[in-house]
C-alpha atoms as a PDB file:
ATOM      1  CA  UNK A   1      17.707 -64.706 -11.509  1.00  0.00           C
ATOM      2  CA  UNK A   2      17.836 -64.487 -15.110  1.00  0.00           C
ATOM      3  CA  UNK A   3      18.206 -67.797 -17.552  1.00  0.00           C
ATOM      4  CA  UNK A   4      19.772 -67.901 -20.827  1.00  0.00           C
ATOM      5  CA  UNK A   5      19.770 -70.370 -23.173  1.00  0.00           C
ATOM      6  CA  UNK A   6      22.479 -71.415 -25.010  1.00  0.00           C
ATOM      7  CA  UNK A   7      22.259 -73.203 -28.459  1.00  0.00           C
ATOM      8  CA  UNK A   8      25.288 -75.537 -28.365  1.00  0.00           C
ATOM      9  CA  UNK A   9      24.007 -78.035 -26.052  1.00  0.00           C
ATOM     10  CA  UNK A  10      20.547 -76.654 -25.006  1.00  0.00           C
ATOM     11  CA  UNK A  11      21.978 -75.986 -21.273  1.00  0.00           C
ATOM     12  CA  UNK A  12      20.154 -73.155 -19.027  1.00  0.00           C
ATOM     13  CA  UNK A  13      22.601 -71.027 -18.178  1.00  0.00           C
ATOM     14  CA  UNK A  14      22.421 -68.220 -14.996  1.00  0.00           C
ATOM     15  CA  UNK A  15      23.268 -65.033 -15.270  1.00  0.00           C
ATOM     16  CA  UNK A  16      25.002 -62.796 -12.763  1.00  0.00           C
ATOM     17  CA  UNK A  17      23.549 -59.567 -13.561  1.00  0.00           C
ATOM     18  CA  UNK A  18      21.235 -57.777 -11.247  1.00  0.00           C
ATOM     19  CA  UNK A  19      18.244 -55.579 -12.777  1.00  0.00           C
ATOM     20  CA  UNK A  20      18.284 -52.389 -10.993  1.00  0.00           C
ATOM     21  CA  UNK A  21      15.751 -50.522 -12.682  1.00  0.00           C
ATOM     22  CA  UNK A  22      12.733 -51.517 -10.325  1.00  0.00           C
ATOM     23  CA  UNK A  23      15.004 -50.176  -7.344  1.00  0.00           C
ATOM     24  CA  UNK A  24      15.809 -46.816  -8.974  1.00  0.00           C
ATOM     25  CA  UNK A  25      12.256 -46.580 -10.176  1.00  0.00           C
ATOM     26  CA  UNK A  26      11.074 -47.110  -6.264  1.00  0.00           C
ATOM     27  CA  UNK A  27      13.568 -44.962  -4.859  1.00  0.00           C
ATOM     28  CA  UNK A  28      13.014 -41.977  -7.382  1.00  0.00           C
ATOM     29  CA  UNK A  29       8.599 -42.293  -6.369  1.00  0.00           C
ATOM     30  CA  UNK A  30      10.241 -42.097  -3.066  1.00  0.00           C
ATOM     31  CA  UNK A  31      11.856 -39.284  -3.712  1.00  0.00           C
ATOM     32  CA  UNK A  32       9.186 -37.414  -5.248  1.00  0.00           C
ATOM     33  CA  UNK A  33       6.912 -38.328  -2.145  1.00  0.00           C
ATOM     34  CA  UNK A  34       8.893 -36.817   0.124  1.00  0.00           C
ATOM     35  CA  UNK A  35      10.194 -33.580  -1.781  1.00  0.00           C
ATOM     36  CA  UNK A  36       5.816 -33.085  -1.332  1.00  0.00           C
ATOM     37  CA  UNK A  37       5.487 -33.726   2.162  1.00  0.00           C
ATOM     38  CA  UNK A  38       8.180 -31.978   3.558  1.00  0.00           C
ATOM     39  CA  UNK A  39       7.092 -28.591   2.567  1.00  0.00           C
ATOM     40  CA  UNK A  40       3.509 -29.421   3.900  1.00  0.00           C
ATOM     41  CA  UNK A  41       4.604 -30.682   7.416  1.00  0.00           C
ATOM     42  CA  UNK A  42       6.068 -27.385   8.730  1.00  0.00           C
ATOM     43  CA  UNK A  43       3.869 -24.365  10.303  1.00  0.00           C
ATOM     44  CA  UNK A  44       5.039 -21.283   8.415  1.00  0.00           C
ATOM     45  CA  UNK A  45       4.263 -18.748  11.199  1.00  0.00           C
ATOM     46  CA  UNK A  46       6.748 -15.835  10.879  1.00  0.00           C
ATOM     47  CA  UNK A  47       7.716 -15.434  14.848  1.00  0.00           C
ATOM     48  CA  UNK A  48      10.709 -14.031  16.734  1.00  0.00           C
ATOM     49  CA  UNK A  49      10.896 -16.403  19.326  1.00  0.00           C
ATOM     50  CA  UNK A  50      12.928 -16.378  22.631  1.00  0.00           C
ATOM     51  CA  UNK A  51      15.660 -18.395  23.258  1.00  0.00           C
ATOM     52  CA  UNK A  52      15.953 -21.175  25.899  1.00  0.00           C
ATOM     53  CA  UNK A  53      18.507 -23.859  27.545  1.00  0.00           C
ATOM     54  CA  UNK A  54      16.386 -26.896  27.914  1.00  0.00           C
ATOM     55  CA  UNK A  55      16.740 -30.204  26.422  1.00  0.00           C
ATOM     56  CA  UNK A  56      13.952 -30.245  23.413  1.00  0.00           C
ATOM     57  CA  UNK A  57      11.350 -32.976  24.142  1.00  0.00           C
ATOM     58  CA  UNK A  58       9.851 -35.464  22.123  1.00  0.00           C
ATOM     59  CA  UNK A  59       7.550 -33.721  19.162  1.00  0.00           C
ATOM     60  CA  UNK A  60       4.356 -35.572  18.812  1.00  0.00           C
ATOM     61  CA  UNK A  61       3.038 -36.966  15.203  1.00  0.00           C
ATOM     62  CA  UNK A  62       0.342 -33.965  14.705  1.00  0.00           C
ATOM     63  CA  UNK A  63       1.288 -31.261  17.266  1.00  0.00           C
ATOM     64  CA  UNK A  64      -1.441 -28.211  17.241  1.00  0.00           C
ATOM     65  CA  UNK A  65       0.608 -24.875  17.321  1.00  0.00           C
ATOM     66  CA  UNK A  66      -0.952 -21.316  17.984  1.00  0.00           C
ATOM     67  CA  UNK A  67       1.199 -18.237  17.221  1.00  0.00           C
ATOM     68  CA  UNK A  68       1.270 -15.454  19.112  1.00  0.00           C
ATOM     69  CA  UNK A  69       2.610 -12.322  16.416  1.00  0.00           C
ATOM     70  CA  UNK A  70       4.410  -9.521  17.351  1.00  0.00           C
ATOM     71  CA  UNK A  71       1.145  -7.910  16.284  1.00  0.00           C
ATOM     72  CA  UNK A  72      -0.656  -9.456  18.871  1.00  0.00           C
ATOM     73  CA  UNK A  73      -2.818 -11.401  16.330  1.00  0.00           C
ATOM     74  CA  UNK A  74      -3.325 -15.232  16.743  1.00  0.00           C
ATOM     75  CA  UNK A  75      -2.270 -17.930  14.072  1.00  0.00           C
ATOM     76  CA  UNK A  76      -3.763 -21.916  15.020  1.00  0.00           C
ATOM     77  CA  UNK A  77      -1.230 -23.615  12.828  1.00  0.00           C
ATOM     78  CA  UNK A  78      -1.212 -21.338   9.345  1.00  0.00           C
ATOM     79  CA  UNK A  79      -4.816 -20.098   9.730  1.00  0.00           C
ATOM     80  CA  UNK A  80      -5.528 -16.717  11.638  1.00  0.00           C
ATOM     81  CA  UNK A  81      -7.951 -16.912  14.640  1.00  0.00           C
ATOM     82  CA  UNK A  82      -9.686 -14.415  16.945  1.00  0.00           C
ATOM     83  CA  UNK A  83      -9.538 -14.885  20.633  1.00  0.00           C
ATOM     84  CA  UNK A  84     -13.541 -15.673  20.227  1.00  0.00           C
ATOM     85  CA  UNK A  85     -13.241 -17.813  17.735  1.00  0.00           C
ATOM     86  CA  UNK A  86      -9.985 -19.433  19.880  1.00  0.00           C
ATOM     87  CA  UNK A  87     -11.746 -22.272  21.600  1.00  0.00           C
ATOM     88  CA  UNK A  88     -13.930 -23.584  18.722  1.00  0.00           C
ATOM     89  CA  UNK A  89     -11.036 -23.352  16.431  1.00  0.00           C
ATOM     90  CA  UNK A  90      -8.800 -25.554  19.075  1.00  0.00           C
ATOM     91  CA  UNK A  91     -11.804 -28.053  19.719  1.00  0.00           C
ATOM     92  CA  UNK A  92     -12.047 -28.238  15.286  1.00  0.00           C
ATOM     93  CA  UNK A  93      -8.030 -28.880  15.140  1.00  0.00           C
ATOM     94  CA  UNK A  94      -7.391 -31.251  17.957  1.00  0.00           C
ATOM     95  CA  UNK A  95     -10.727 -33.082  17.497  1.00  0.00           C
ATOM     96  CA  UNK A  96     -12.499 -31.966  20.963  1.00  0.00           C
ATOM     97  CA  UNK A  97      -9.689 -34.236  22.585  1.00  0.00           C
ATOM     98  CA  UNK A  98      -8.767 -31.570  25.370  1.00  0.00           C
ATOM     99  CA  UNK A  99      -6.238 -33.994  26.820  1.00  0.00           C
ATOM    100  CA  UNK A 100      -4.065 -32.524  23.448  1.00  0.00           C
ATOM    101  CA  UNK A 101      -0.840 -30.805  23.958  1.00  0.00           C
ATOM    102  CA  UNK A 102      -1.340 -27.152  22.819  1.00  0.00           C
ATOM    103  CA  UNK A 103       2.241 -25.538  21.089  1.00  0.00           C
ATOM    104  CA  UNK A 104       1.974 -21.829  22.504  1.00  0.00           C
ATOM    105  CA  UNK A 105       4.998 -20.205  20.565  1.00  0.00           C
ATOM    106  CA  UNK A 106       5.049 -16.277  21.151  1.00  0.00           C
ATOM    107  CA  UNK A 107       6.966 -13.690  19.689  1.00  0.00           C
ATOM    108  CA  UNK A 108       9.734 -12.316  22.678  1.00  0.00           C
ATOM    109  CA  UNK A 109       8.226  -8.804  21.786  1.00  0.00           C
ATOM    110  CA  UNK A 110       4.619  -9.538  22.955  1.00  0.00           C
ATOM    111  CA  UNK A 111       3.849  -8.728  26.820  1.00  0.00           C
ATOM    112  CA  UNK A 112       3.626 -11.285  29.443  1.00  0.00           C
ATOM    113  CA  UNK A 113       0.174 -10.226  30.416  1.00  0.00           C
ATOM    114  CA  UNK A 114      -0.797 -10.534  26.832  1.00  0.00           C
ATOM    115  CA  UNK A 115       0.794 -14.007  26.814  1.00  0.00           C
ATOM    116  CA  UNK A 116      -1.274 -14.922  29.707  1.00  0.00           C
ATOM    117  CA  UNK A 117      -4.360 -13.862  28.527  1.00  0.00           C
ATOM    118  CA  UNK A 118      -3.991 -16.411  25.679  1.00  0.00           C
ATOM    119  CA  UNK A 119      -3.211 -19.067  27.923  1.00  0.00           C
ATOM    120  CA  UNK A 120      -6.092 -18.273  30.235  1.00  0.00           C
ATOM    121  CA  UNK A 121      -8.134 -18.482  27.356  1.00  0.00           C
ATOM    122  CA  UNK A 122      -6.601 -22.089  26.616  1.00  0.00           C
ATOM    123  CA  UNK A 123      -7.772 -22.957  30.260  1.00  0.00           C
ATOM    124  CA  UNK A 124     -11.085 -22.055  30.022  1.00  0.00           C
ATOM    125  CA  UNK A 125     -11.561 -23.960  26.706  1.00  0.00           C
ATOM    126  CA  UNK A 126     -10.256 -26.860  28.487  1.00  0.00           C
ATOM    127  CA  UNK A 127      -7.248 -27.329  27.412  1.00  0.00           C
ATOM    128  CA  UNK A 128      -4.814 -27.756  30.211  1.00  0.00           C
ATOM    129  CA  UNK A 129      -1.476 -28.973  28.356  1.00  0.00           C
ATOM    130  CA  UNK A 130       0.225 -26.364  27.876  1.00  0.00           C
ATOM    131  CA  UNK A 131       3.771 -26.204  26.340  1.00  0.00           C
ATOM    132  CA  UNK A 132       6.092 -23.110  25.262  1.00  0.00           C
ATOM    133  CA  UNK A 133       7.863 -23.108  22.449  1.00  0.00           C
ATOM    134  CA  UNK A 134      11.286 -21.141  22.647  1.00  0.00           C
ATOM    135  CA  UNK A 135      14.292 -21.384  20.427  1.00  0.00           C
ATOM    136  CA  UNK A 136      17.212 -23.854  21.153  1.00  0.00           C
ATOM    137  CA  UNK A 137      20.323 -21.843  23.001  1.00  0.00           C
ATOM    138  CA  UNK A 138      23.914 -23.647  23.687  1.00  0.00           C
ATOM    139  CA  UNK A 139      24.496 -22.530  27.385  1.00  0.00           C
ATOM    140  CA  UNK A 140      26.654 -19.660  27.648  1.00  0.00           C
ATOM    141  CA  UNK A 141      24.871 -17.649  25.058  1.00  0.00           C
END
């Protein structure tokens, strides 16, 4: 609260006005902040995935996603992988914690057995959580 003195009979005075230039100065960092992170916290993996009718399930903090292209190439978040490379890859990106939920999104034009072959790959490096990621369909579509 701001104090003003007056000269007439040397009483403080308080003043109603409210300084709002620390709040737009915080909200404006904030701003800034978040128009930086939100392009970095999305996985920019051009696939045409499938759509599906189930509810959508909690998305952890740091979830590790591996992209299956049309081209039958493998993405681990935005890097490219090989299937040899595949396991050491997973084990640098989730930390060797093999109790980590592995993303498996695949583009609808690659072949089932190809899709298994990835996740039999995921099996034998341990990792045994597993989850598909399809698009979002209203039922009826």
């Amino acid at each position: 609260m701001a104090l003003r003195r007056h000269t007439i009979d040397d009483e403080l005075v308080e003043s109603h006005e409210i300084n709002v230039t620390p709040f737009i100065d915080v909200m404006l960092v904030l701003l800034i902040i978040f128009m930086v992170a939100a392009p970095l916290a999305t996985v920019d993996v051009a696939v045409d995935l499938p759509s599906s009718t189930a509810k959508p399930q909690a998305r952890p903090d740091k979830p590790v996603f591996l992209s299956i292209k049309a081209d039958h190439s493998l993405a681990l978040g935005d890097k490219k992988v090989t299937m040899p490379a595949l396991a050491r890859a997973l084990s640098e990106a989730t930390g060797d914690d093999k109790e980590q939920r592995i993303f498996l999104q695949a583009d609808k034009t690659v072949a089932y057995g190809d899709l298994m072959e990835v996740m039999n790959a995921l099996r034998a490096a341990g990792y045994l959580k597993i989850a598909l990621v399809g698009l979002e369909a209203r039922p009826g579509q």
